[in-house]
C-alpha atoms as a PDB file:
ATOM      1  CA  UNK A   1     179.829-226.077 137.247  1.00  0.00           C
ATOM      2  CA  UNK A   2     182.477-223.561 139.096  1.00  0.00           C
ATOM      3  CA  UNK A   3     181.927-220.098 137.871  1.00  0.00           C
ATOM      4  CA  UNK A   4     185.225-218.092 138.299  1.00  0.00           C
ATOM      5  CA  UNK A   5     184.340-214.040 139.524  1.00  0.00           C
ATOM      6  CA  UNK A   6     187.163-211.801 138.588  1.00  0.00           C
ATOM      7  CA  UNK A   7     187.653-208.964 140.750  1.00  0.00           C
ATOM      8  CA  UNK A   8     189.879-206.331 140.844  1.00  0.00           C
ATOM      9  CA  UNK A   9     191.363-203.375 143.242  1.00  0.00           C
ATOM     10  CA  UNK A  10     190.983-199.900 143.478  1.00  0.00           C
ATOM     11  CA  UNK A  11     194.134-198.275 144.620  1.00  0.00           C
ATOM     12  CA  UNK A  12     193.021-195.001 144.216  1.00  0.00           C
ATOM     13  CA  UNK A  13     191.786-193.081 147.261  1.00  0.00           C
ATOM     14  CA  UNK A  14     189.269-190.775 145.033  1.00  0.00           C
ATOM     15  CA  UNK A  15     187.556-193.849 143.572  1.00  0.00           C
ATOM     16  CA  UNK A  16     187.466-195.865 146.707  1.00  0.00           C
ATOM     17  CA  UNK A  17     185.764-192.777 148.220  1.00  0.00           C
ATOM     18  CA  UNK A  18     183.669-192.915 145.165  1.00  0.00           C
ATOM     19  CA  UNK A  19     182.753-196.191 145.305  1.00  0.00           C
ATOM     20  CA  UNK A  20     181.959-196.255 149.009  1.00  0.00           C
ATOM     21  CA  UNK A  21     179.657-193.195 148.514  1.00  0.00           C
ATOM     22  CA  UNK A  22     178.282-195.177 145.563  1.00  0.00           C
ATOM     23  CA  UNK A  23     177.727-198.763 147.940  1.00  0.00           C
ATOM     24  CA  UNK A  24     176.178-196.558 151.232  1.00  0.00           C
ATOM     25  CA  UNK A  25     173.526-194.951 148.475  1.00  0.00           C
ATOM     26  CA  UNK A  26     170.250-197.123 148.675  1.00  0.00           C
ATOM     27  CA  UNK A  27     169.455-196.082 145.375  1.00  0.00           C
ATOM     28  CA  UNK A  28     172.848-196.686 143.686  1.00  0.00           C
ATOM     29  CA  UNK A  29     172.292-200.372 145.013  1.00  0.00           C
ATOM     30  CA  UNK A  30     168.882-201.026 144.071  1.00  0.00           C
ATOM     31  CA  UNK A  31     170.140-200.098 140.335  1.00  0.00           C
ATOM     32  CA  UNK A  32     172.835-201.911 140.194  1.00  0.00           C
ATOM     33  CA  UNK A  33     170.846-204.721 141.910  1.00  0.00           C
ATOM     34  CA  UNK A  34     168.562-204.688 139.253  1.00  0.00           C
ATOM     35  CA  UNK A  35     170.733-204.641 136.156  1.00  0.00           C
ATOM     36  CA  UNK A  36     173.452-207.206 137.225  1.00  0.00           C
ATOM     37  CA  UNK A  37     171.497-209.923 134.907  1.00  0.00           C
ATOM     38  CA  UNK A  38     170.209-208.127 131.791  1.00  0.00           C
ATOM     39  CA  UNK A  39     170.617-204.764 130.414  1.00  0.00           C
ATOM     40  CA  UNK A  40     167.266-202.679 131.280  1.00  0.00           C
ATOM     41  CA  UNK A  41     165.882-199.019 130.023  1.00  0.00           C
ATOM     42  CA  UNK A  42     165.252-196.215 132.875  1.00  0.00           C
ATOM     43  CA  UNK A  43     161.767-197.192 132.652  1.00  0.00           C
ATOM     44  CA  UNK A  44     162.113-200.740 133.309  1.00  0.00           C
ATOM     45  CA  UNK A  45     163.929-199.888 136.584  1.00  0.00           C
ATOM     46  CA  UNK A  46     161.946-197.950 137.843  1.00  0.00           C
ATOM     47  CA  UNK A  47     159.040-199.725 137.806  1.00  0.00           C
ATOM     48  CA  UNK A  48     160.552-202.661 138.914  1.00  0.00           C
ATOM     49  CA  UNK A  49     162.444-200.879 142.102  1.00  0.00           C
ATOM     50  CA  UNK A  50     159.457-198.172 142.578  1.00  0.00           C
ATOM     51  CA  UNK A  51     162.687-195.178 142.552  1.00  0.00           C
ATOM     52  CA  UNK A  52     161.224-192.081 140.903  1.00  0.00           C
ATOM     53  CA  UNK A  53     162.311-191.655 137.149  1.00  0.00           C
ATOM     54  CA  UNK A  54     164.658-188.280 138.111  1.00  0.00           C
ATOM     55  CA  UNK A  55     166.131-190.209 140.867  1.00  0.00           C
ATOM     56  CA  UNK A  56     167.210-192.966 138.634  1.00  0.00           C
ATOM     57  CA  UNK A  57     168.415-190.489 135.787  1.00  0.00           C
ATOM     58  CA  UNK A  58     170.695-189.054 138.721  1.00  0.00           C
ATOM     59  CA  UNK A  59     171.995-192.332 139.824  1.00  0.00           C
ATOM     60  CA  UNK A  60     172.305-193.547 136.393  1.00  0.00           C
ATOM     61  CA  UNK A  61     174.534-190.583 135.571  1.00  0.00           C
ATOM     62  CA  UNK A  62     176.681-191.489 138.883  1.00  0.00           C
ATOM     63  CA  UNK A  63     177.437-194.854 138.062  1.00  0.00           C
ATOM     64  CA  UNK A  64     178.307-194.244 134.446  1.00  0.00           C
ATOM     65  CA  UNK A  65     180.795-191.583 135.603  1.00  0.00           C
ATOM     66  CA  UNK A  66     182.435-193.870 137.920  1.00  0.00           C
ATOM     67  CA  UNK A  67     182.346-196.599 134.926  1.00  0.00           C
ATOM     68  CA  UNK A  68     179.849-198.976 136.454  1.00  0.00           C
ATOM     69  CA  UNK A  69     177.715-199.347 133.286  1.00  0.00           C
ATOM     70  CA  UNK A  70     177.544-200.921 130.113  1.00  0.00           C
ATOM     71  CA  UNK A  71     175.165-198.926 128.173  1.00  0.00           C
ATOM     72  CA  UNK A  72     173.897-199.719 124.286  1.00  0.00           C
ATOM     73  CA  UNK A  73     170.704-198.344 122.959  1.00  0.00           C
ATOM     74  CA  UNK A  74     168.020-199.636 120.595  1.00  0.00           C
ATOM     75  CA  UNK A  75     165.823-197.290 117.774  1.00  0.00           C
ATOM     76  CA  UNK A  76     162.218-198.467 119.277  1.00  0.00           C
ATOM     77  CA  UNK A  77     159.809-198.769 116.193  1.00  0.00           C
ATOM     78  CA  UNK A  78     158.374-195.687 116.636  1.00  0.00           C
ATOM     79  CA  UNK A  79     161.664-194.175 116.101  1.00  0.00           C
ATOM     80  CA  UNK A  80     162.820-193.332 119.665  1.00  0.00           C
ATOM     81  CA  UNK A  81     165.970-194.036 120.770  1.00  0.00           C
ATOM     82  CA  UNK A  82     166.057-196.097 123.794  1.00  0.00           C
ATOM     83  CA  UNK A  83     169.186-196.522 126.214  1.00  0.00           C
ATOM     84  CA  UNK A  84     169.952-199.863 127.726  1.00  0.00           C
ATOM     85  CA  UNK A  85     171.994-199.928 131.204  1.00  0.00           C
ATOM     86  CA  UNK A  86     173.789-203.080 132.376  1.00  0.00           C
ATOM     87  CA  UNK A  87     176.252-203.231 135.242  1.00  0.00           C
ATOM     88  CA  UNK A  88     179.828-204.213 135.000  1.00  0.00           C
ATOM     89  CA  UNK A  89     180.326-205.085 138.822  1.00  0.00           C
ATOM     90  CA  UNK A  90     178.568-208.253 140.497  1.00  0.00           C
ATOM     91  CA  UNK A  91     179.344-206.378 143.929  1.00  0.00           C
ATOM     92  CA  UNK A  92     181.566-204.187 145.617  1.00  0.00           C
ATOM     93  CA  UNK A  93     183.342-205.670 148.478  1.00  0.00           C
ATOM     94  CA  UNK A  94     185.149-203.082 151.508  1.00  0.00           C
ATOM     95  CA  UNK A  95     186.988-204.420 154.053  1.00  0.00           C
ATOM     96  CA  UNK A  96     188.572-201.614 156.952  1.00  0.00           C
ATOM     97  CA  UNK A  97     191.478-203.175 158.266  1.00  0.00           C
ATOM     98  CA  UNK A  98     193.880-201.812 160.804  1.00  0.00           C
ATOM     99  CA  UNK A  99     193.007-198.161 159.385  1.00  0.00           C
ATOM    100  CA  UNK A 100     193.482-199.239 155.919  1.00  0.00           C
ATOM    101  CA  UNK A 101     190.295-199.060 153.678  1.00  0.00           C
ATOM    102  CA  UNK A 102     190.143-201.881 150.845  1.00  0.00           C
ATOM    103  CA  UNK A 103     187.788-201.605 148.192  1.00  0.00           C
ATOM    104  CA  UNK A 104     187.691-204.370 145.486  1.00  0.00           C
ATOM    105  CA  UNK A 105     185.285-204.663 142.271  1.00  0.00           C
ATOM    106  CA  UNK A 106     183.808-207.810 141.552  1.00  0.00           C
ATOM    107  CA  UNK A 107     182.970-207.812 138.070  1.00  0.00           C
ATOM    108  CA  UNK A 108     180.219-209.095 135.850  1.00  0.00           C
ATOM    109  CA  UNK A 109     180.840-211.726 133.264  1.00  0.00           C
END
């Protein structure tokens, strides 16, 4: 079965900056790596990619500004509220070409 992966352009030179900053962070990727299949809780990622909490808060907080995140939240049964994060891209491709910078989302179904 042929999965099709819709992708889409950044024109604008702020975001592709953004995004660029975003793809050379280690950190940035190993979050995004981590929540491309299920949503997970700040927790969860950290233990699983071994960043320290604050560091993921920080990173968290970068890729929702720049819209990379799907977040929803839960009421745990103690009462806590409990955020979810889930990325929207599958990967972020960048291609330099003849001094032209291309930067192209490819999302997450």
């Amino acid at each position: 079965m042929q999965t099709l992966q819709h992708a889409f352009r950044i024109e604008e030179i702020e975001k592709k900056d953004s995004l660029l900053e975003i793809l050379s962070d280690k950190y940035c990727r190993a979050i995004i790596e981590s929540i491309t299949c299920q949503p997970k809780s700040v927790m969860e990622i950290t233990a699983e990619t071994k960043i320290p909490i604050s560091t993921v808060y920080r990173r968290i907080q970068i890729l929702h500004d720049n819209k990379l995140l799907k977040t929803s939240g839960i009421i745990t049964d103690d009462g806590k509220k409990l955020f979810l994060y889930k990325s929207k891209v599958k990967g972020i491709q960048s291609v330099f070409n003849d001094g032209k910078t291309e930067v192209e989302l490819i999302l997450n179904n």
